[in-house]
C-alpha atoms as a PDB file:
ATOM      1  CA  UNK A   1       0.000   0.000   0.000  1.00  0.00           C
ATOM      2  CA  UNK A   2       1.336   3.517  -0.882  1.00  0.00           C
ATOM      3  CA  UNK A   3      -0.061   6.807  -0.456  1.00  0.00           C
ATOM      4  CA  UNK A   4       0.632   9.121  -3.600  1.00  0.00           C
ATOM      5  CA  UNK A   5       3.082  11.165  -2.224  1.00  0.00           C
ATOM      6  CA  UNK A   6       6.230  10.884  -4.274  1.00  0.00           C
ATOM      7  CA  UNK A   7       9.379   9.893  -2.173  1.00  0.00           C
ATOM      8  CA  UNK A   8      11.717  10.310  -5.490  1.00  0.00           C
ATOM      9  CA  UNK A   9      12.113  11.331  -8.818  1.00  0.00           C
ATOM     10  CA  UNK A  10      14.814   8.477  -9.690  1.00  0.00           C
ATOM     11  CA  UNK A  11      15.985   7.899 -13.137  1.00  0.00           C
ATOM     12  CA  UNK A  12      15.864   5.211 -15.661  1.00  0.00           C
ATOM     13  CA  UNK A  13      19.601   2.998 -16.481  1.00  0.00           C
ATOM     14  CA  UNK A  14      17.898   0.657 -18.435  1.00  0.00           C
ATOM     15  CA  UNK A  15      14.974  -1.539 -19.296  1.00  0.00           C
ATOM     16  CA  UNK A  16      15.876  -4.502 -21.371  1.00  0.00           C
ATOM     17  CA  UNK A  17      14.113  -8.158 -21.954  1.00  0.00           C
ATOM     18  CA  UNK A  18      15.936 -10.970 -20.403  1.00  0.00           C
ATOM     19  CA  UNK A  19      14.719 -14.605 -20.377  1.00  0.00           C
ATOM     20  CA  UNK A  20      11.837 -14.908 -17.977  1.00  0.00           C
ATOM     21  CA  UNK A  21      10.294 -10.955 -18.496  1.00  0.00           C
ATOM     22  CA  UNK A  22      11.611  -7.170 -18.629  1.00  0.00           C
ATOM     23  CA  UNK A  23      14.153  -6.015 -16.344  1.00  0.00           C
ATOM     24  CA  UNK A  24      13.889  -2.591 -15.268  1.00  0.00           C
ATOM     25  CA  UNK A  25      17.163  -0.526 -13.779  1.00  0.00           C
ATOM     26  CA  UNK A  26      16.664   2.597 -11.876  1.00  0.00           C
ATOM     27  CA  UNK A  27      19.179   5.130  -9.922  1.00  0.00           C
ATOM     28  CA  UNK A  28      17.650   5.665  -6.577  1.00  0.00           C
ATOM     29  CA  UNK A  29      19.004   7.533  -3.618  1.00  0.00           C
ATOM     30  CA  UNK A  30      16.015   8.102  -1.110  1.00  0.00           C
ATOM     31  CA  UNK A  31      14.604   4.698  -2.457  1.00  0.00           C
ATOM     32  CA  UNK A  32      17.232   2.727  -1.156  1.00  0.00           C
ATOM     33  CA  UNK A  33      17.584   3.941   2.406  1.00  0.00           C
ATOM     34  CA  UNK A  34      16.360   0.610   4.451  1.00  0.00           C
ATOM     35  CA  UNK A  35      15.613  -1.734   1.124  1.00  0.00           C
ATOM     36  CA  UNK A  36      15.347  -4.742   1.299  1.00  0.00           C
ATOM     37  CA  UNK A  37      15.034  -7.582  -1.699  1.00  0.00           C
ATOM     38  CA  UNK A  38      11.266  -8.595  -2.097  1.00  0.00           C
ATOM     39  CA  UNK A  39      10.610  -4.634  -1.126  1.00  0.00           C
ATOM     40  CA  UNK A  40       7.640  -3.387  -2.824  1.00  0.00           C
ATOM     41  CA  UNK A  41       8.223  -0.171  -4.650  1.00  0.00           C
ATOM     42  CA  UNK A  42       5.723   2.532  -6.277  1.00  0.00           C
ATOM     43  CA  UNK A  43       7.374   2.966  -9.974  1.00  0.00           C
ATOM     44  CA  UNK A  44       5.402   5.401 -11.849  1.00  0.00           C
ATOM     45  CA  UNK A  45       2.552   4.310  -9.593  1.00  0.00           C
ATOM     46  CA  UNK A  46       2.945   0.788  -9.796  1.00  0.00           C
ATOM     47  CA  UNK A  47       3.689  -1.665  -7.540  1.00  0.00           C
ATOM     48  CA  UNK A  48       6.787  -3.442  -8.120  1.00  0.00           C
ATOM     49  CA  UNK A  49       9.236  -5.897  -6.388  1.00  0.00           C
ATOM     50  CA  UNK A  50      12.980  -5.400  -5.861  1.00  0.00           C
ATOM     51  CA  UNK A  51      14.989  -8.167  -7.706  1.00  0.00           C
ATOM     52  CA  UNK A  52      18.552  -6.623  -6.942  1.00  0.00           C
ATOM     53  CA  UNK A  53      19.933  -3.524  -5.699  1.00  0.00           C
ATOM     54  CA  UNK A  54      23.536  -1.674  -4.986  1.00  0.00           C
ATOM     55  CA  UNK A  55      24.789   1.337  -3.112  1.00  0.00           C
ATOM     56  CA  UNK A  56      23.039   3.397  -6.303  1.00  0.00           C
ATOM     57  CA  UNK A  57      20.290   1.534  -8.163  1.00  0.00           C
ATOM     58  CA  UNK A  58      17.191  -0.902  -7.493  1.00  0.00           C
ATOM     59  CA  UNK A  59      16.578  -3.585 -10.235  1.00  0.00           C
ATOM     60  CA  UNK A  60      12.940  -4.790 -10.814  1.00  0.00           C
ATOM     61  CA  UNK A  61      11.400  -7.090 -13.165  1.00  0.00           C
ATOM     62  CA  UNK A  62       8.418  -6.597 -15.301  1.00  0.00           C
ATOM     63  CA  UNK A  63       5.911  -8.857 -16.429  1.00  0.00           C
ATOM     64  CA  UNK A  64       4.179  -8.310 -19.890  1.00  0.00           C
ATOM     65  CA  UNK A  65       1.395  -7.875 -18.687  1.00  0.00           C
ATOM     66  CA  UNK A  66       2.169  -4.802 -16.138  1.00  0.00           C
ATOM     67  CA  UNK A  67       4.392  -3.748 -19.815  1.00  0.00           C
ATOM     68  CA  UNK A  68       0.918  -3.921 -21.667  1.00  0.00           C
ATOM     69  CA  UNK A  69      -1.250  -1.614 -18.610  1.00  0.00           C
ATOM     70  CA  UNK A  70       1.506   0.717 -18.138  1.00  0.00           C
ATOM     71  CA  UNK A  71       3.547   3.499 -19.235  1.00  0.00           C
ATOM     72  CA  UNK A  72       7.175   1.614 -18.924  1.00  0.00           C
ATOM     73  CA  UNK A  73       6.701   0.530 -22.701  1.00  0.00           C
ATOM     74  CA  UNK A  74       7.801   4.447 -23.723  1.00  0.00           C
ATOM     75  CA  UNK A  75      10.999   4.645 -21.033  1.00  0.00           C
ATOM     76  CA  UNK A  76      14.290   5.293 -22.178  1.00  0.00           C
ATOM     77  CA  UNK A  77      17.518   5.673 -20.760  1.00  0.00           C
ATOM     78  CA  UNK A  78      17.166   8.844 -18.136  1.00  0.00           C
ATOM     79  CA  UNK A  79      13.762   8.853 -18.043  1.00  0.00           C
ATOM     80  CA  UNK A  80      12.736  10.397 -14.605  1.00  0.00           C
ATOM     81  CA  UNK A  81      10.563   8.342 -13.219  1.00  0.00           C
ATOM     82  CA  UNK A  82       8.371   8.523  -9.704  1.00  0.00           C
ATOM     83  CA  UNK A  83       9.555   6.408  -7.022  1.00  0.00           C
ATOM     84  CA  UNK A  84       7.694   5.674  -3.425  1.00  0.00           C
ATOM     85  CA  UNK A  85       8.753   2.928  -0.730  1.00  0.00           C
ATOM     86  CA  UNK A  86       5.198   1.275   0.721  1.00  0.00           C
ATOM     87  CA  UNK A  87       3.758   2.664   3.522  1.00  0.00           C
ATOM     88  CA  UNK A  88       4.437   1.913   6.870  1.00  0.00           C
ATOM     89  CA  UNK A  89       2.773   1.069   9.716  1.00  0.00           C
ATOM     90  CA  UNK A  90       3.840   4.432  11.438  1.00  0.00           C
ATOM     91  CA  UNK A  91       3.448   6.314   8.700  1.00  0.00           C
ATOM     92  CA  UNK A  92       2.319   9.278   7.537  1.00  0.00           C
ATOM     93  CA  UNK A  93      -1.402   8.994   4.981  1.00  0.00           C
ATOM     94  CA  UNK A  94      -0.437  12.058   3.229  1.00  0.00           C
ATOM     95  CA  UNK A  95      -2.445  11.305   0.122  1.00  0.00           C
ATOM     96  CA  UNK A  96      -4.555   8.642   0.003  1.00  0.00           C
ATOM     97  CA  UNK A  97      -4.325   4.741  -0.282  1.00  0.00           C
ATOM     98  CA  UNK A  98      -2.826   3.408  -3.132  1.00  0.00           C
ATOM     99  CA  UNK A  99      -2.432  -0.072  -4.290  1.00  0.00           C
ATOM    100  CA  UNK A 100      -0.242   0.376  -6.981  1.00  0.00           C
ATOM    101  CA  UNK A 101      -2.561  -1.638  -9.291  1.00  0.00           C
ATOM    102  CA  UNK A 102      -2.486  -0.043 -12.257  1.00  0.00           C
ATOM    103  CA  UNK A 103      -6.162   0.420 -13.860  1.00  0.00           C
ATOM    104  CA  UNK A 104      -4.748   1.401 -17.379  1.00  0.00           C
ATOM    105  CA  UNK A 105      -3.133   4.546 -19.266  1.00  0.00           C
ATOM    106  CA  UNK A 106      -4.426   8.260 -19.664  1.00  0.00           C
ATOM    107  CA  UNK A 107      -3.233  10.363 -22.605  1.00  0.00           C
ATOM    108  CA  UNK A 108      -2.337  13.936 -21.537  1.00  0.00           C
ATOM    109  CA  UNK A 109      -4.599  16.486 -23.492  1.00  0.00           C
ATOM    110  CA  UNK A 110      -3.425  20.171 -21.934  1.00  0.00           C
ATOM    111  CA  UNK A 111      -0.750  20.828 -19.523  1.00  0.00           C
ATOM    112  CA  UNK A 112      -0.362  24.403 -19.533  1.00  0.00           C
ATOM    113  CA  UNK A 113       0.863  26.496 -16.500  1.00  0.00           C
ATOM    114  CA  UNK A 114      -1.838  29.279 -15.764  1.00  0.00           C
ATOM    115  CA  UNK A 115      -1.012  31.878 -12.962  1.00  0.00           C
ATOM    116  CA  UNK A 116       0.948  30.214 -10.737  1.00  0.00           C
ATOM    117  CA  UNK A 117      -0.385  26.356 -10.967  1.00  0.00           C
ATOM    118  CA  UNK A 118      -0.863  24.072 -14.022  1.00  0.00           C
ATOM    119  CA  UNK A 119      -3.464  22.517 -15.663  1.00  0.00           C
ATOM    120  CA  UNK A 120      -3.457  19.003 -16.359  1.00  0.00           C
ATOM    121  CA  UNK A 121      -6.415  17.493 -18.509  1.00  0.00           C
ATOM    122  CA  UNK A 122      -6.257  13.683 -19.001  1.00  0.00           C
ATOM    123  CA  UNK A 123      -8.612  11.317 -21.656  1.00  0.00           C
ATOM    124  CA  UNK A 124      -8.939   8.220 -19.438  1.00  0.00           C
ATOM    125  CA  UNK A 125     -11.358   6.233 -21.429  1.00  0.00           C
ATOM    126  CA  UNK A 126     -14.772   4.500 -20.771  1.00  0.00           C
ATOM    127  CA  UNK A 127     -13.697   4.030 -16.875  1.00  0.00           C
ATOM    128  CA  UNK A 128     -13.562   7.651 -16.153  1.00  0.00           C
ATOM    129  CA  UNK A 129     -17.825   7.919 -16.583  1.00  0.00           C
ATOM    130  CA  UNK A 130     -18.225   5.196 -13.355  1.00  0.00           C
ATOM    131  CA  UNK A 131     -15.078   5.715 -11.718  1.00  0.00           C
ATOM    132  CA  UNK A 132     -14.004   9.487 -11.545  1.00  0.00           C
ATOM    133  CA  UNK A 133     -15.860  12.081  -9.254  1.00  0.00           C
ATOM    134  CA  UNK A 134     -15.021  15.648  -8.903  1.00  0.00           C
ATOM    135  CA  UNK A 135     -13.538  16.391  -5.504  1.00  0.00           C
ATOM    136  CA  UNK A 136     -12.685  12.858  -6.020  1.00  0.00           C
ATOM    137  CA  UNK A 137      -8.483  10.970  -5.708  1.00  0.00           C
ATOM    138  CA  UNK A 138      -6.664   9.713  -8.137  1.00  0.00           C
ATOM    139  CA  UNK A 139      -3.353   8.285  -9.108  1.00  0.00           C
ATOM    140  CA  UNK A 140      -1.096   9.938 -12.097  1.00  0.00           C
ATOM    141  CA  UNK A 141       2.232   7.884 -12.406  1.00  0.00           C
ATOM    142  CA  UNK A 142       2.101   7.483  -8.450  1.00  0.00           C
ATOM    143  CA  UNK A 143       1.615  11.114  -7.731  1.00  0.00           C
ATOM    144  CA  UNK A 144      -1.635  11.135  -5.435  1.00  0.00           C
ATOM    145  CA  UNK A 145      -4.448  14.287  -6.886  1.00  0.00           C
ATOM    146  CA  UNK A 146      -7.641  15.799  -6.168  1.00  0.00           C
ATOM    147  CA  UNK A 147      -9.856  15.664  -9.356  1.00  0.00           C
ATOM    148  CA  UNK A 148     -11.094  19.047 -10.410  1.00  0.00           C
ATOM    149  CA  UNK A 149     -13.445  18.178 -13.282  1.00  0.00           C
ATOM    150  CA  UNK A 150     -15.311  15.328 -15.007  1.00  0.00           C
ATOM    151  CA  UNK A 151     -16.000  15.461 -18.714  1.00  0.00           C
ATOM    152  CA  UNK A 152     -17.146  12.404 -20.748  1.00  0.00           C
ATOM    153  CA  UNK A 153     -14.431  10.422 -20.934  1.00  0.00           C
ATOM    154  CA  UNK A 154     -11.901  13.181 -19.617  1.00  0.00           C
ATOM    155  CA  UNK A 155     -10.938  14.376 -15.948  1.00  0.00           C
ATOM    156  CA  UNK A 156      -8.661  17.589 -15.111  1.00  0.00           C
ATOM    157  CA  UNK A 157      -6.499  18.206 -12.069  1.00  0.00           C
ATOM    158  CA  UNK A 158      -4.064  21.207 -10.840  1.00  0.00           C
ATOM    159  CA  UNK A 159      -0.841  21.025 -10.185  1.00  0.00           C
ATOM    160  CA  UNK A 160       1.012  23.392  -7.744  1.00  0.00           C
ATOM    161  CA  UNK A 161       5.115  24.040  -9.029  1.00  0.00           C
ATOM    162  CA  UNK A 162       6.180  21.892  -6.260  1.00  0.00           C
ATOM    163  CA  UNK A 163       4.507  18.653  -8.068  1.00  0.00           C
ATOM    164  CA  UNK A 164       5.831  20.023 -11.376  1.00  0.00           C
ATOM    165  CA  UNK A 165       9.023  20.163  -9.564  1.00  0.00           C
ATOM    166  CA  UNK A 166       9.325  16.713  -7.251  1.00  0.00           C
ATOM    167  CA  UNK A 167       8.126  14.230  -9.493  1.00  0.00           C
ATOM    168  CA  UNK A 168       8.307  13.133 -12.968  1.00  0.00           C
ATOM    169  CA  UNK A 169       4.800  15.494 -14.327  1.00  0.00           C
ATOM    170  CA  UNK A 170       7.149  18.147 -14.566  1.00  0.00           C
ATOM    171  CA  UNK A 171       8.587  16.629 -17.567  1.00  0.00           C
ATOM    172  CA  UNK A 172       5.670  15.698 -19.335  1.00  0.00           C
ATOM    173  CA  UNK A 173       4.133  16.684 -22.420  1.00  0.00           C
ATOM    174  CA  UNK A 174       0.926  16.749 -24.300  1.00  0.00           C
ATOM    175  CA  UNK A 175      -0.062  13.384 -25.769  1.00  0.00           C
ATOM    176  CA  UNK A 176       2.600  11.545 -23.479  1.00  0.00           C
ATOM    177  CA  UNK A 177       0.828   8.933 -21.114  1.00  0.00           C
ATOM    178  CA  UNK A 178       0.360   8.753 -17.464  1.00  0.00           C
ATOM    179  CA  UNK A 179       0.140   5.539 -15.630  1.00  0.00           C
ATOM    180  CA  UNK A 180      -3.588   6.049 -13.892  1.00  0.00           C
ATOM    181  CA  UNK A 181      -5.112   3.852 -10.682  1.00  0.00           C
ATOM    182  CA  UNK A 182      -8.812   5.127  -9.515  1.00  0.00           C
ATOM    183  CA  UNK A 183      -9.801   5.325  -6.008  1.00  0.00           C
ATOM    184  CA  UNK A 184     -10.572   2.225  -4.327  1.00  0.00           C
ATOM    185  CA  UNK A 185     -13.463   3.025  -2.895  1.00  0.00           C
ATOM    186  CA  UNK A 186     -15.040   3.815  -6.146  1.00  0.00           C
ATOM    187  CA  UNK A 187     -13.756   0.810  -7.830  1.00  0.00           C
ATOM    188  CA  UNK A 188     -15.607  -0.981  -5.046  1.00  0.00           C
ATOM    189  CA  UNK A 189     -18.657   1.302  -5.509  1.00  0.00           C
ATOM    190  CA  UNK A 190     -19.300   0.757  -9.061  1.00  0.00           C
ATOM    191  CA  UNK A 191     -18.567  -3.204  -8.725  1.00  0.00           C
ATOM    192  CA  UNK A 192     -21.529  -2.988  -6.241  1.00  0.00           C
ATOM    193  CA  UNK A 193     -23.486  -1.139  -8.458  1.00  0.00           C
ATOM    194  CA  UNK A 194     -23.388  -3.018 -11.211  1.00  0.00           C
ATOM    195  CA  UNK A 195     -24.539  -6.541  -9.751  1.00  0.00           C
ATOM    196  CA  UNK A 196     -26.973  -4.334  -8.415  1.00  0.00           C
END
């Protein structure tokens, strides 16, 4: 379980396949403090397990599957990439509870910066209509966000310059993808709704 509040904006070393799936090299620094192999790690909102680590990177691997729902398909080599250790049992809930299941991608429509804040407006697909609530959480490549609007198929949040800053939305673009995961709750909701 996470909480949306990016620990790290790490950096990609490599993603290549190997024989039994993809194997996915990051340098970490904050990441690493207390790791432990079989860790569970938020990458780009995902939750993935560490294979191998040193004094400077943790190694996961990557299953097509999680390759087909996610973002990783489009990292390269220095990517920055968003990077939270699970939550502990004395922790802070800054956010809100993640699982790190990723529900699919969202395609970035307008990221522009007006006054001081930025405006991010993301096409999520059929899900948005039963899953997405204004005033509502959700999860953008790990980074935990109050939804602002609900349009069709389309859901918009703000961004202050720290978020821009901390994690990797500061480097996105228009048309790039963002790994998504809706609230819980409302994933639960709607399943109870419709065997209702």
């Amino acid at each position: 379980m996470f909480t949306g509040i990016v620990e790290e904006k790490g950096r990609v070393f490599s993603f290549e396949e190997n024989a039994q799936a993809w194997e996915l090299q990051i340098e970490a620094a904050a990441a690493l403090k207390e790791v432990a192999l079989g860790d569970s790690i938020a990458v780009n909102g995902c939750c993935l397990t560490v294979t191998r680590f040193d004094e400077r990177s943790l190694t996961f691997d990557v299953l097509a599957e999680t390759k087909r729902l996610t973002n990783f398909d489009a990292l390269q080599s220095g990517d920055p990439i968003n990077l939270e250790r699970s939550l502990r049992l004395d922790g802070k809930l800054g956010g809100h509870f993640v699982t790190g299941h990723i529900d699919g991608q969202g395609c970035i429509e307008i990221l522009e910066q007006r006054g001081a804040d930025y405006y991010l407006r993301v096409q999520g697909g059929e899900a948005v209509r039963r899953l997405v609530v204004s005033k509502g959480s959700v999860a953008l490549d790990g980074v935990s966000l109050t939804i602002a609007e609900v349009e069709d198929e389309s859901f918009a949040v703000w961004l202050i310059p720290t978020t821009m800053e901390v994690t990797n939305l500061g480097n996105k673009r228009v048309s790039d993808y963002l790994n998504m995961e809706f609230d819980l709750l409302g994933k639960y909701v709607d399943k109870l709704t419709v065997r209702a």
